[in-house]
Protein backbone atom coordinates (compact mmCIF):
# COMPACT_ATOMS: atom_id res chain seq x y z
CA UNK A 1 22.55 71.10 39.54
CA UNK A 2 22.76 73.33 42.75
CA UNK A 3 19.54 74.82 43.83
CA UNK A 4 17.91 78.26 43.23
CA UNK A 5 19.84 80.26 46.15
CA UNK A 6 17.25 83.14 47.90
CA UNK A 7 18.03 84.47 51.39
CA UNK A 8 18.07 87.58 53.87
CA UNK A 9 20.65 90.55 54.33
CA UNK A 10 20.96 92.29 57.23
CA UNK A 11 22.61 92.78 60.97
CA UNK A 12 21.66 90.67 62.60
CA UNK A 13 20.25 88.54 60.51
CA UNK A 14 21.00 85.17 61.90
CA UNK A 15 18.09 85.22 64.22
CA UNK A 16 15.19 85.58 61.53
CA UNK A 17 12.61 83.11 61.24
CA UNK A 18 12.46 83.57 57.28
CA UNK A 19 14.87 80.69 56.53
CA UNK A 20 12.54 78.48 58.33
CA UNK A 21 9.45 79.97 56.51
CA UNK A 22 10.58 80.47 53.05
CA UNK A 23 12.39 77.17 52.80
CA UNK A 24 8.80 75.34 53.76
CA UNK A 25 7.06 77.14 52.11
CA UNK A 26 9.83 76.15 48.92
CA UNK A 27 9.92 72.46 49.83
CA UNK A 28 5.94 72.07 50.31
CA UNK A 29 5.68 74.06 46.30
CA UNK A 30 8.31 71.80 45.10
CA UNK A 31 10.81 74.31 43.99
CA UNK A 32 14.17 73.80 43.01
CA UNK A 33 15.13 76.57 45.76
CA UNK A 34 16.82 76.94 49.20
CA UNK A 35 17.02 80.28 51.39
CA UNK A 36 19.29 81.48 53.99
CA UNK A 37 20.48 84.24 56.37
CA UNK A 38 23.32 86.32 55.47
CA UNK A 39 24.29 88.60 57.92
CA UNK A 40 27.25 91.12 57.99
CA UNK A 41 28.58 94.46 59.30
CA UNK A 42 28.06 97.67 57.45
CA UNK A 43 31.68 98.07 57.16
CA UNK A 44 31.78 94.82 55.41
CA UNK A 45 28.34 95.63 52.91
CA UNK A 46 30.54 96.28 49.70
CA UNK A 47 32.11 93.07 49.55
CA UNK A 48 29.37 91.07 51.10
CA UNK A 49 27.67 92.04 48.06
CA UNK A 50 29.93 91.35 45.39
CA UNK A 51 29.99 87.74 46.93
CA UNK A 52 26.14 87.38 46.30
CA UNK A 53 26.76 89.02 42.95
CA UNK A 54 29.01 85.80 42.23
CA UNK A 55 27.14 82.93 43.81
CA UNK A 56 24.20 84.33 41.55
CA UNK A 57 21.66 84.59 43.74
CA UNK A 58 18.11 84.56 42.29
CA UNK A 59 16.68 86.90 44.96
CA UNK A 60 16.40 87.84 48.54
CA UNK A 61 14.91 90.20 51.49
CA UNK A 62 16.82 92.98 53.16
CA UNK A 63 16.08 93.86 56.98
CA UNK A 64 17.63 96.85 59.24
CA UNK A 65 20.09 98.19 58.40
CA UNK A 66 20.26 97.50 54.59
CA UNK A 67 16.66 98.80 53.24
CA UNK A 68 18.40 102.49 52.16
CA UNK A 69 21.97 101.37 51.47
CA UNK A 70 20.70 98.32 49.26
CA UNK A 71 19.36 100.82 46.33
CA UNK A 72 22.89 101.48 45.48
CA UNK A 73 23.80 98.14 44.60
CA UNK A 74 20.03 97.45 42.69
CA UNK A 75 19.71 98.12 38.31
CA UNK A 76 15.93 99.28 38.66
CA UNK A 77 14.04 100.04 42.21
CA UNK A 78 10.25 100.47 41.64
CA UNK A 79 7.99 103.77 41.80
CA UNK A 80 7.51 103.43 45.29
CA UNK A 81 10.35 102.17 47.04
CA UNK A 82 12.91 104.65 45.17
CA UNK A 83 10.03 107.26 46.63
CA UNK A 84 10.16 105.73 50.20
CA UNK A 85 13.87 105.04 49.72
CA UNK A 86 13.46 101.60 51.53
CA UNK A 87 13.82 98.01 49.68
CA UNK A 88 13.05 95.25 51.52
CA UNK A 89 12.91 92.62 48.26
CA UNK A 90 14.94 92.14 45.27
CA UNK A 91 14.71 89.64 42.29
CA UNK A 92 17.04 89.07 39.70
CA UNK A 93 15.15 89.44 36.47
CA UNK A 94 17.28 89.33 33.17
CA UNK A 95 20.43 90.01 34.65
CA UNK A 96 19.07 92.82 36.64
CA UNK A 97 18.68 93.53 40.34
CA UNK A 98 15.15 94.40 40.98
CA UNK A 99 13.88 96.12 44.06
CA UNK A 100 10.54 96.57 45.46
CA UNK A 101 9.07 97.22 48.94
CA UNK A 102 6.59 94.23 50.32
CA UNK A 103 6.66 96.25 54.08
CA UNK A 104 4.10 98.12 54.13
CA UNK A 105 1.03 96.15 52.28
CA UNK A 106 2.35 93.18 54.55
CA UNK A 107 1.62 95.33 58.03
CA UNK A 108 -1.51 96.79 56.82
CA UNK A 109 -2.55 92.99 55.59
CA UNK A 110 -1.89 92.25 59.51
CA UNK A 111 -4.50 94.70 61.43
CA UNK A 112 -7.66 93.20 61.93
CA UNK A 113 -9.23 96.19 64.51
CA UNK A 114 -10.07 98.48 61.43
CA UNK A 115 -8.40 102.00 63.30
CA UNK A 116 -9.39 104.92 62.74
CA UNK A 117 -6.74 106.89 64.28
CA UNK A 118 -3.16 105.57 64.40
CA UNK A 119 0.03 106.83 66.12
CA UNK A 120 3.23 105.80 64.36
CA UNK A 121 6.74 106.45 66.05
CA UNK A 122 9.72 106.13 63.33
CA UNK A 123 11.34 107.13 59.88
CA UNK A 124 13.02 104.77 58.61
CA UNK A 125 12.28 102.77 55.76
CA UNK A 126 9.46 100.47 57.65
CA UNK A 127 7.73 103.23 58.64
CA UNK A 128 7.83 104.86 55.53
CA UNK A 129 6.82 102.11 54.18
CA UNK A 130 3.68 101.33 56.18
CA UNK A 131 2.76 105.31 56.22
CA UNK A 132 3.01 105.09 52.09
CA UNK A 133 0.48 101.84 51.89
CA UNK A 134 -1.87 102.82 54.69
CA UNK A 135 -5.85 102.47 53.99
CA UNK A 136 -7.29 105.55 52.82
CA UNK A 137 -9.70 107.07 55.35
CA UNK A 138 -7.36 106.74 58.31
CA UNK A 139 -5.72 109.35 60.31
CA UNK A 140 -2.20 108.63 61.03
CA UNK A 141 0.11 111.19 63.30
CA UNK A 142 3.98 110.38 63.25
CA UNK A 143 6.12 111.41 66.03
CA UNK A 144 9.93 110.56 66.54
CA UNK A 145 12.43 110.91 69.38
CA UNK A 146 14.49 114.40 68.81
CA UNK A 147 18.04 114.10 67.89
CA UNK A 148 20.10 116.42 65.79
CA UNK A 149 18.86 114.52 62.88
CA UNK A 150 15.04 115.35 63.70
CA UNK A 151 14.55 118.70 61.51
CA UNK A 152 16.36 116.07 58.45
CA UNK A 153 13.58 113.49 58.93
CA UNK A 154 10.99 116.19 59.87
CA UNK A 155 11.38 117.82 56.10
CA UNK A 156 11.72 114.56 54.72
CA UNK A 157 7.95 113.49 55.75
CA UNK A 158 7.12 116.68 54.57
CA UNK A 159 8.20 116.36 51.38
CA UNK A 160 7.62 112.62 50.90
CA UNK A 161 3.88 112.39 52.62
CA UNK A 162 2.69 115.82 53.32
CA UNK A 163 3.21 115.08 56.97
CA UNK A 164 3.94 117.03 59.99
CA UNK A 165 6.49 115.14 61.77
CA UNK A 166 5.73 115.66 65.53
CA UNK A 167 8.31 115.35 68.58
CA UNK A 168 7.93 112.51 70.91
CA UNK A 169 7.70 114.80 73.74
CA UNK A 170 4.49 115.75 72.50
CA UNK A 171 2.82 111.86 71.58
CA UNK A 172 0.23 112.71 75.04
CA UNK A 173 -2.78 114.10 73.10
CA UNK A 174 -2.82 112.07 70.15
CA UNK A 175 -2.39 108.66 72.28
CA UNK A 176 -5.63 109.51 74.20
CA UNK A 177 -7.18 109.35 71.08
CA UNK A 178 -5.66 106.55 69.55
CA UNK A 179 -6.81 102.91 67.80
CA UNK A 180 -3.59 101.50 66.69
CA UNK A 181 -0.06 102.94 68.18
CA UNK A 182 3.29 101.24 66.19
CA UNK A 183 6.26 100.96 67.23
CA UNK A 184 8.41 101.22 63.80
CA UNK A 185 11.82 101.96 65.96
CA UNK A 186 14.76 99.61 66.33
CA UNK A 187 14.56 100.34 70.13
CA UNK A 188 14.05 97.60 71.79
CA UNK A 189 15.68 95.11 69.24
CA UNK A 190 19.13 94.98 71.09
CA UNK A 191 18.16 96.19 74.03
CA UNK A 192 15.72 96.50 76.57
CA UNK A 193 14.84 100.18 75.71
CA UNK A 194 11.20 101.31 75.03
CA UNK A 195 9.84 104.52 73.08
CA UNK A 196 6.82 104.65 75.94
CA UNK A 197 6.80 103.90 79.02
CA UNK A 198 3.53 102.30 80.86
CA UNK A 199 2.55 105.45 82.11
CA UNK A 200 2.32 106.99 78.42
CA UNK A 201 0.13 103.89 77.31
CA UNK A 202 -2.23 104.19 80.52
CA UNK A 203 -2.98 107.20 78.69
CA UNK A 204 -4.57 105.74 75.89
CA UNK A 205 -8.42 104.08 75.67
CA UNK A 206 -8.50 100.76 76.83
CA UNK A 207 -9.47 99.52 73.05
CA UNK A 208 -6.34 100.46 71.72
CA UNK A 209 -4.42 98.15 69.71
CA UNK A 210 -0.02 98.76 70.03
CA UNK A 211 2.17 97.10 67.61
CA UNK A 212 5.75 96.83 67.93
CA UNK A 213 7.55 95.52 64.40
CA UNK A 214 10.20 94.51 66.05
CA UNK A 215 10.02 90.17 66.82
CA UNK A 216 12.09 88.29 68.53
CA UNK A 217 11.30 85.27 70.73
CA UNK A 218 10.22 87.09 74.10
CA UNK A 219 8.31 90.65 74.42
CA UNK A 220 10.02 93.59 73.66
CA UNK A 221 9.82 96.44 76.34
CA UNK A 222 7.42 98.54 74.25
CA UNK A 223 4.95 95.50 74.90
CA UNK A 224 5.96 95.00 77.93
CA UNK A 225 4.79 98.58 78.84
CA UNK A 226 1.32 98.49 76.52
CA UNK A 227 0.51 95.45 78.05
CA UNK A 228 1.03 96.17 82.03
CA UNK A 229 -1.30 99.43 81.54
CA UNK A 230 -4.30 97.00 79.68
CA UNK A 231 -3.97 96.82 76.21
CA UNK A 232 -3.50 94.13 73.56
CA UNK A 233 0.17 94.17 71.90
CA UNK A 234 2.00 92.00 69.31
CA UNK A 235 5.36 92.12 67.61
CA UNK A 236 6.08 91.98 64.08
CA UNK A 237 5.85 88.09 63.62
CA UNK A 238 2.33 88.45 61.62
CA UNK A 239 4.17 91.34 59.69
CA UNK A 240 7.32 89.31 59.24
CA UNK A 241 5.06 86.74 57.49
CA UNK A 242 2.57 89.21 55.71
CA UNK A 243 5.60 90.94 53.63
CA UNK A 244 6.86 87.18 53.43
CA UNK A 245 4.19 86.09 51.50
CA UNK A 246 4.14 89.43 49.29
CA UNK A 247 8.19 88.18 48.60
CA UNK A 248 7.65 84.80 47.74
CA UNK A 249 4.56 85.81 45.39
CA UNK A 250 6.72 88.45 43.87
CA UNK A 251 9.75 86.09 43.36
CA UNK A 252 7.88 83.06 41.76
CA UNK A 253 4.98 84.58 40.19
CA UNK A 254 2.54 82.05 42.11
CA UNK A 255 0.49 82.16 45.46
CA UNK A 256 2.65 81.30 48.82
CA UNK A 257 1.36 78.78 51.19
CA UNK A 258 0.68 81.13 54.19
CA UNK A 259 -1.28 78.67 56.47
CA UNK A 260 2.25 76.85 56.22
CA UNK A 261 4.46 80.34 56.61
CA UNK A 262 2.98 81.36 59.32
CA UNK A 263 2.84 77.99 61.35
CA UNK A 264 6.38 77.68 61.12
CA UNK A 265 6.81 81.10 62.18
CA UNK A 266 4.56 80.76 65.13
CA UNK A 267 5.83 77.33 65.93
């Protein structure tokens, strides 16, 4: 009998380190399971659906640029991601697509330097996500870059959070002050782009913290920048394994192995 079939949708996809996480972290629980990366176009989503539909798969994550576009396709979304609009895990529970969101506890399960103030740049469904599940007793300011779209995102953290979405253009002030500052952009993913430069992040206190969600295998330019003007700055590997964890626990209804997880993410 062919195994349990899990996986990842997104573009790209083929890069992730979840295969090689989740699949330990199957083999070492002895589950009848296997996971892998399926990664398509947007144009192709409709179809590339259907075809997971058919191979009845028992559940899977959903990275950039799927975490809106997914709720379509999904029988029940819980409280909070249909709020956030952003699914990053789905289980298939009687016949029914399930979403939930695992983002945002994941990141906050991640930051050890207990911030007080936090800067977060981004709207899209990670950032949503990590604004919605933040500790209580922190203040967070969110700024993003202005495009057309930015009076569209700008009402939507109004409505959603209560938040005053701020222009990038004006990030100096609250960077000065500072703990944590969170890159929750795709800039940088592709490309070599950054959101600051060096010179914003020599404005902020030497004990800040900067996180950029983004992970691939060499430093994106956003830690590049943070870095070169003193501070401490990860990616989203720790993240990538937090909300990994949160998945596996919510697909199998048992704890994950993370010592394992995040040793063969790290490895």
């Amino acid at each position: 009998m062919a195994k349990a079939l899990y996986g990842l949708i997104g573009y790209p996809a083929m890069h992730s380190k979840s295969p090689r996480m989740q699949n330990a972290a199957m083999q070492d629980l002895q589950l009848d399971a296997m996971y892998q990366a399926f990664e398509f176009a947007p144009t192709k989503m409709n179809e590339e659906i259907q075809k997971l539909k058919l191979r009845n798969i028992h559940g899977f994550n959903v990275t950039m640029p799927y975490k809106k576009a997914i709720i379509d396709y999904l029988d029940e979304v819980d409280p909070v991601a249909k709020k956030l609009q952003s699914v990053n895990t789905v289980k298939k529970i009687n016949d029914k697509w399930v979403g939930t969101s695992t983002d945002g506890p994941g990141f906050w399960h991640t930051i050890k330097n207990d911030p007080q103030k936090v800067v977060l740049i981004g709207t899209g469904g990670a950032a949503r996500a990590i604004i919605s599940s933040k500790p209580n007793g922190i203040k967070l300011s969110v700024f993003n870059r202005n495009s057309r779209r930015f009076p569209e995102h700008q009402q939507q953290m109004k409505d959603l959070f209560g938040i005053e979405l701020q222009k990038l253009s004006e990030i100096d002030k609250d960077l000065q002050d500072a703990d944590l500052i969170i890159n929750a952009t795709n800039a940088g993913m592709r490309d070599n782009e950054s959101v600051l430069t060096e010179q914003d992040f020599l404005q902020a206190k030497n004990t800040a913290h900067v996180v950029d969600i983004i992970y691939r295998d060499f430093p994106t330019k956003f830690m590049e920048n943070a870095r070169s003007a003193g501070l401490t700055a990860e990616n989203g590997e720790n993240m990538l394994i937090a909300q990994g964890v949160l998945s596996f626990q919510f697909w199998f209804g048992q704890n994950a192995p993370e010592e394992l997880m995040t040793e063969m993410v790290h490895s």
